[in-house]
C-alpha atoms as a PDB file:
ATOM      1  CA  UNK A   1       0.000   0.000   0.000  1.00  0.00           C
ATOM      2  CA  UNK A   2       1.261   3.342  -1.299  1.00  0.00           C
ATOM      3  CA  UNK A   3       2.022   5.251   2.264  1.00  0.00           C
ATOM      4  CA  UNK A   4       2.309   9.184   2.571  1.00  0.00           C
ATOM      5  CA  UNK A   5       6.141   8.700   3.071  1.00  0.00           C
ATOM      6  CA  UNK A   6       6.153   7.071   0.007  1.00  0.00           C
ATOM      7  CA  UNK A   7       4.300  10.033  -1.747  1.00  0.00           C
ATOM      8  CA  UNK A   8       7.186  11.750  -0.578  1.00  0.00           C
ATOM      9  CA  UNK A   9       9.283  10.273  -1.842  1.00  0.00           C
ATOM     10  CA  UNK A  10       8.486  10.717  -5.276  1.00  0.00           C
ATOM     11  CA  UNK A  11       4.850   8.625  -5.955  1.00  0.00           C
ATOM     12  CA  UNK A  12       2.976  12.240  -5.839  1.00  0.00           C
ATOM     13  CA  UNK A  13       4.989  13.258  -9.543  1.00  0.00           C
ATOM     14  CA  UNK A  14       3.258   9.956 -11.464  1.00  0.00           C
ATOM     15  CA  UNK A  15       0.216   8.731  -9.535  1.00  0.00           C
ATOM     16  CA  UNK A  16      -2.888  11.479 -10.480  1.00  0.00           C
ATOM     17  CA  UNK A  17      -5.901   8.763  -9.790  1.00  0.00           C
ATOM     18  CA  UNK A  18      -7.570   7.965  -6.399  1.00  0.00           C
ATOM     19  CA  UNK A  19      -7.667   4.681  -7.203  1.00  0.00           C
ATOM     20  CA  UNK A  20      -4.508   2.192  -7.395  1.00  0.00           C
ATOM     21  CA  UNK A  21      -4.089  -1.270  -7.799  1.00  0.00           C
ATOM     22  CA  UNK A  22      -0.435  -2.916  -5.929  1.00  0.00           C
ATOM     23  CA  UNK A  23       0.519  -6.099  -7.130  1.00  0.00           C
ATOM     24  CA  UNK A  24       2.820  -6.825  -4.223  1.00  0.00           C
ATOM     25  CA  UNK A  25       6.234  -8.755  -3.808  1.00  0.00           C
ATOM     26  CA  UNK A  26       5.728 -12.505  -4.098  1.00  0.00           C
ATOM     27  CA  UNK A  27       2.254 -12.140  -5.756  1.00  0.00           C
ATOM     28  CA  UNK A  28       2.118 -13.699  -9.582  1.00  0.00           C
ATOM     29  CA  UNK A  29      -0.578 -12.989 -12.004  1.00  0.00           C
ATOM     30  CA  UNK A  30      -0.907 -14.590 -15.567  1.00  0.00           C
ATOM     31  CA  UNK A  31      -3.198 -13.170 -17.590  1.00  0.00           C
ATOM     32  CA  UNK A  32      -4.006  -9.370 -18.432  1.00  0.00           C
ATOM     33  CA  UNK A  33      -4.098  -6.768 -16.042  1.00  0.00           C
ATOM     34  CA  UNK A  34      -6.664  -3.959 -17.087  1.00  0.00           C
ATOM     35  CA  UNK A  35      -8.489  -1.256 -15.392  1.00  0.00           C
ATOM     36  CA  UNK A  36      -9.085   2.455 -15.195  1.00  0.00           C
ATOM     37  CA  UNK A  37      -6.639   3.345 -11.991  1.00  0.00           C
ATOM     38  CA  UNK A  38      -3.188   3.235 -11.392  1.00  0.00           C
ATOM     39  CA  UNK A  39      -1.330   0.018 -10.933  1.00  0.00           C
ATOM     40  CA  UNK A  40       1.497  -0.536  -9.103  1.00  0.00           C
ATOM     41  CA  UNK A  41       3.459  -3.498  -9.559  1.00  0.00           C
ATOM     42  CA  UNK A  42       5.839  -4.943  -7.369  1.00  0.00           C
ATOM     43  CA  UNK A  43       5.232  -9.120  -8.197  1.00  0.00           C
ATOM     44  CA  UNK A  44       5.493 -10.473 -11.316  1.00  0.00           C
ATOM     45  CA  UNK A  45       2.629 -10.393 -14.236  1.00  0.00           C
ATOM     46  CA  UNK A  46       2.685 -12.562 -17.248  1.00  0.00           C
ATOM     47  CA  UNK A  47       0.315 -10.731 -19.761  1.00  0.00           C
ATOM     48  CA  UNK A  48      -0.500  -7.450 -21.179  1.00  0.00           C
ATOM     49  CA  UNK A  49      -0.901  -4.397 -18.237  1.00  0.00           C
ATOM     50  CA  UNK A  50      -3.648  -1.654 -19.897  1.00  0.00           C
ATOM     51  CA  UNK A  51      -5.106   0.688 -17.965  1.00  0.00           C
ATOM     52  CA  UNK A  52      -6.191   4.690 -18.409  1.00  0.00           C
ATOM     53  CA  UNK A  53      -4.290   5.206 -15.255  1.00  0.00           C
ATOM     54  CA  UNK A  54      -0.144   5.338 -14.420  1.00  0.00           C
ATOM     55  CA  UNK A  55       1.884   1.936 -14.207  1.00  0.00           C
ATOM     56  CA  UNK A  56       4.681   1.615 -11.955  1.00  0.00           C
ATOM     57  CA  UNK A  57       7.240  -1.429 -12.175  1.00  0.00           C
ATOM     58  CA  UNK A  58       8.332  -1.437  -9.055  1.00  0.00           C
ATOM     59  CA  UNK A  59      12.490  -2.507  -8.603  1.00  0.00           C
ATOM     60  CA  UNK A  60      12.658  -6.688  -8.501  1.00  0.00           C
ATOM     61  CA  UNK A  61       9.205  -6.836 -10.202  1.00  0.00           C
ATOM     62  CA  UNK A  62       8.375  -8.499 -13.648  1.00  0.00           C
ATOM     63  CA  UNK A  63       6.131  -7.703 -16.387  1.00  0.00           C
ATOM     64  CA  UNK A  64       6.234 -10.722 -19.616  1.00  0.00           C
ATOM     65  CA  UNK A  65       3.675  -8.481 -21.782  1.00  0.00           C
ATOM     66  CA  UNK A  66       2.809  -4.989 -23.351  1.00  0.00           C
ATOM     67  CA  UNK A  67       1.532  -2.415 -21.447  1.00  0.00           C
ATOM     68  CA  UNK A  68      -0.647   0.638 -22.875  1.00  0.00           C
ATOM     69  CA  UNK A  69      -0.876   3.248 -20.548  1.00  0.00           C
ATOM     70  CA  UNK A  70      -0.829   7.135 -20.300  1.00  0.00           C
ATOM     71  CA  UNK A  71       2.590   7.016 -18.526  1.00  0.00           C
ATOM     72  CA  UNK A  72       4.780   4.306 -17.168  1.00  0.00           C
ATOM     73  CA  UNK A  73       7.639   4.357 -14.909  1.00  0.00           C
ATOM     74  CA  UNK A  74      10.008   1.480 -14.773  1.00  0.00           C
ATOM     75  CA  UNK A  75      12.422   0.474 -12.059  1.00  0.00           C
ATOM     76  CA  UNK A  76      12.290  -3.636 -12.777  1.00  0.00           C
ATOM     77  CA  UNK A  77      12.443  -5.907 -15.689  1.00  0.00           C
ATOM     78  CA  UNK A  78       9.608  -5.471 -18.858  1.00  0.00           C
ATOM     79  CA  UNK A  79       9.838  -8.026 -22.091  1.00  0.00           C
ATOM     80  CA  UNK A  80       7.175  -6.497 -23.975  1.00  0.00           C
ATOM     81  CA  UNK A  81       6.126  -3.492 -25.450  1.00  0.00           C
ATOM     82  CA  UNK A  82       5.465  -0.211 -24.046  1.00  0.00           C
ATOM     83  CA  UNK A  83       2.954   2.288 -25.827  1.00  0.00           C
ATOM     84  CA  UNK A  84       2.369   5.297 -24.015  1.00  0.00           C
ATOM     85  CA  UNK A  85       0.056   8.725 -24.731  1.00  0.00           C
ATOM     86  CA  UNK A  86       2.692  10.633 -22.536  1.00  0.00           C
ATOM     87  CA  UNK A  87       5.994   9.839 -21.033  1.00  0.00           C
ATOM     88  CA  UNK A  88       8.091   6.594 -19.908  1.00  0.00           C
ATOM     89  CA  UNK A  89      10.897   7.109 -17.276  1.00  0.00           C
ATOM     90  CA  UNK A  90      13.853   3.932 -17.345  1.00  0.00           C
ATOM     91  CA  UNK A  91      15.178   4.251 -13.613  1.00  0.00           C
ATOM     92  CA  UNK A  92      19.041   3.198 -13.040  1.00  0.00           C
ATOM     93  CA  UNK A  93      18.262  -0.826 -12.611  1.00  0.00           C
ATOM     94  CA  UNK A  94      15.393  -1.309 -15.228  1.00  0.00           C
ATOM     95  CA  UNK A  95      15.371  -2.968 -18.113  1.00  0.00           C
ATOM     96  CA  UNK A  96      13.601  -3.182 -20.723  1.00  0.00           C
ATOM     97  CA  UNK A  97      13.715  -5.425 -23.888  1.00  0.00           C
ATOM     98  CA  UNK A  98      10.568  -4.304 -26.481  1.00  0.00           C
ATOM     99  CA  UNK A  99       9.377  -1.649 -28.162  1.00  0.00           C
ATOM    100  CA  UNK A 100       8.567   1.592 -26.945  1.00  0.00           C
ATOM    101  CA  UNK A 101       6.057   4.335 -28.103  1.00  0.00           C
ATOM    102  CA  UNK A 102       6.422   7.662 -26.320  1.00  0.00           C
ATOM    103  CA  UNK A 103       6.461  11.493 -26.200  1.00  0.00           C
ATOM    104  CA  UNK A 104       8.825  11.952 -24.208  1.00  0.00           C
ATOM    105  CA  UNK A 105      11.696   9.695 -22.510  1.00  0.00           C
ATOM    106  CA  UNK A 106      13.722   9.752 -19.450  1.00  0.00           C
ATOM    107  CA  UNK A 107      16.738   7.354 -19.279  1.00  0.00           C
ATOM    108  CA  UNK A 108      18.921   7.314 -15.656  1.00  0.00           C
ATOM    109  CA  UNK A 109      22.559   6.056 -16.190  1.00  0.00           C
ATOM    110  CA  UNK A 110      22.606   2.614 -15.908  1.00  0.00           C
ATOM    111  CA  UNK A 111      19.063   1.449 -17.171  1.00  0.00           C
ATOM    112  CA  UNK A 112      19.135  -1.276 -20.114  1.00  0.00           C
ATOM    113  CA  UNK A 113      17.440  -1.256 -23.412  1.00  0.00           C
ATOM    114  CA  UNK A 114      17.316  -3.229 -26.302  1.00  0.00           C
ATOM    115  CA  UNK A 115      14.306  -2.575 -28.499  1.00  0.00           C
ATOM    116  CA  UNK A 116      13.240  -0.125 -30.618  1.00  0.00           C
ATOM    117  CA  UNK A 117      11.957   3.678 -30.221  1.00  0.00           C
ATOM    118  CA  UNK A 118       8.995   5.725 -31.729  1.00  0.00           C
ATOM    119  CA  UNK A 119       8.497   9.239 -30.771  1.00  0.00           C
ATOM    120  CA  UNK A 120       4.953  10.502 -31.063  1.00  0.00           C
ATOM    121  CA  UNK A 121       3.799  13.702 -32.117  1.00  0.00           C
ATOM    122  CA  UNK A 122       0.954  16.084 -30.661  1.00  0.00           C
ATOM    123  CA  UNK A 123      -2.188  14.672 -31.331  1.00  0.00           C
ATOM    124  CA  UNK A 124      -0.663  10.671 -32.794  1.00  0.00           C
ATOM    125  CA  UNK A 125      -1.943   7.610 -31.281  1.00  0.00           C
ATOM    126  CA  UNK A 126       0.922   5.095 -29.432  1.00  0.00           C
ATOM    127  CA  UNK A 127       1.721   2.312 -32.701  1.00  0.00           C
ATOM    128  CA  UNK A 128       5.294   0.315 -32.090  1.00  0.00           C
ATOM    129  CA  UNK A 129       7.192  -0.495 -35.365  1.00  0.00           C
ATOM    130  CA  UNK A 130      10.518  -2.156 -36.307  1.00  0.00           C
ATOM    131  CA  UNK A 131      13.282  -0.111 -36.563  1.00  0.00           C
ATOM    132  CA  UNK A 132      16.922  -0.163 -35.281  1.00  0.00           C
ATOM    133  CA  UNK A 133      18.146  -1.837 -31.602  1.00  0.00           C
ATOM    134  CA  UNK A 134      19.326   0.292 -29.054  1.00  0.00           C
ATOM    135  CA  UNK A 135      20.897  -0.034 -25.756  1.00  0.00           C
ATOM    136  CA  UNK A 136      21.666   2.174 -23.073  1.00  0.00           C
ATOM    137  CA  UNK A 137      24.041   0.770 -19.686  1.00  0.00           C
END
């Protein structure tokens, strides 16, 4: 459960809905994960994550599927694509292996990558295609 320490420490800048959903530490879902809330995730999920809301991969979590969200902030381990309306941010010990769709893109020191990019302009919808590999450590 999302505390008001943790808030403080940095929750307030990415979750804007009153509602969240925590998939906690040693919790495993297979199958898709949608809803119109934030989701935090902090287990592991084998399927696609969709939601209107703001997805957090927590640090030690993993996420075996796309997810479609507004923004999405990554501190643990996605194979899949990410398509988002807004923003991804790749903390210092994420990584990521997919594509990503995205206006804009925040990359710490130290995150991996290995997938492709697509930068979206005002007003286009979040659609992944092929290009080159790239990889950031």
């Amino acid at each position: 459960m999302i505390k008001d320490m943790d808030i403080k420490k940095g929750y307030k800048k990415i979750i804007k809905k009153d509602e969240i959903t925590i998939i906690s530490r040693g919790c495993s879902i297979k199958g898709d994960v949608q809803g119109d809330c934030d989701i935090k995730i902090a287990g592991t999920v084998i399927g696609n994550v969709i939601t209107t809301g703001e997805v957090i991969i927590e640090e030690g979590s993993l996420v075996r599927g796309n997810i479609d969200a507004p923004n999405v902030h990554v501190k643990g381990e996605v194979y899949g694509d990410i398509n988002v309306s807004e923003g991804i941010i790749l903390d210092f010990k994420s990584r990521v292996e997919g594509s990503m769709a995205y206006k804009t893109l925040s990359v710490e020191k130290g995150a991996f990558f290995r997938g492709t990019c697509s930068v979206l302009q005002v007003g286009e919808e979040a659609v992944v295609s092929a290009e080159e590999d790239a990889e950031s450590v």
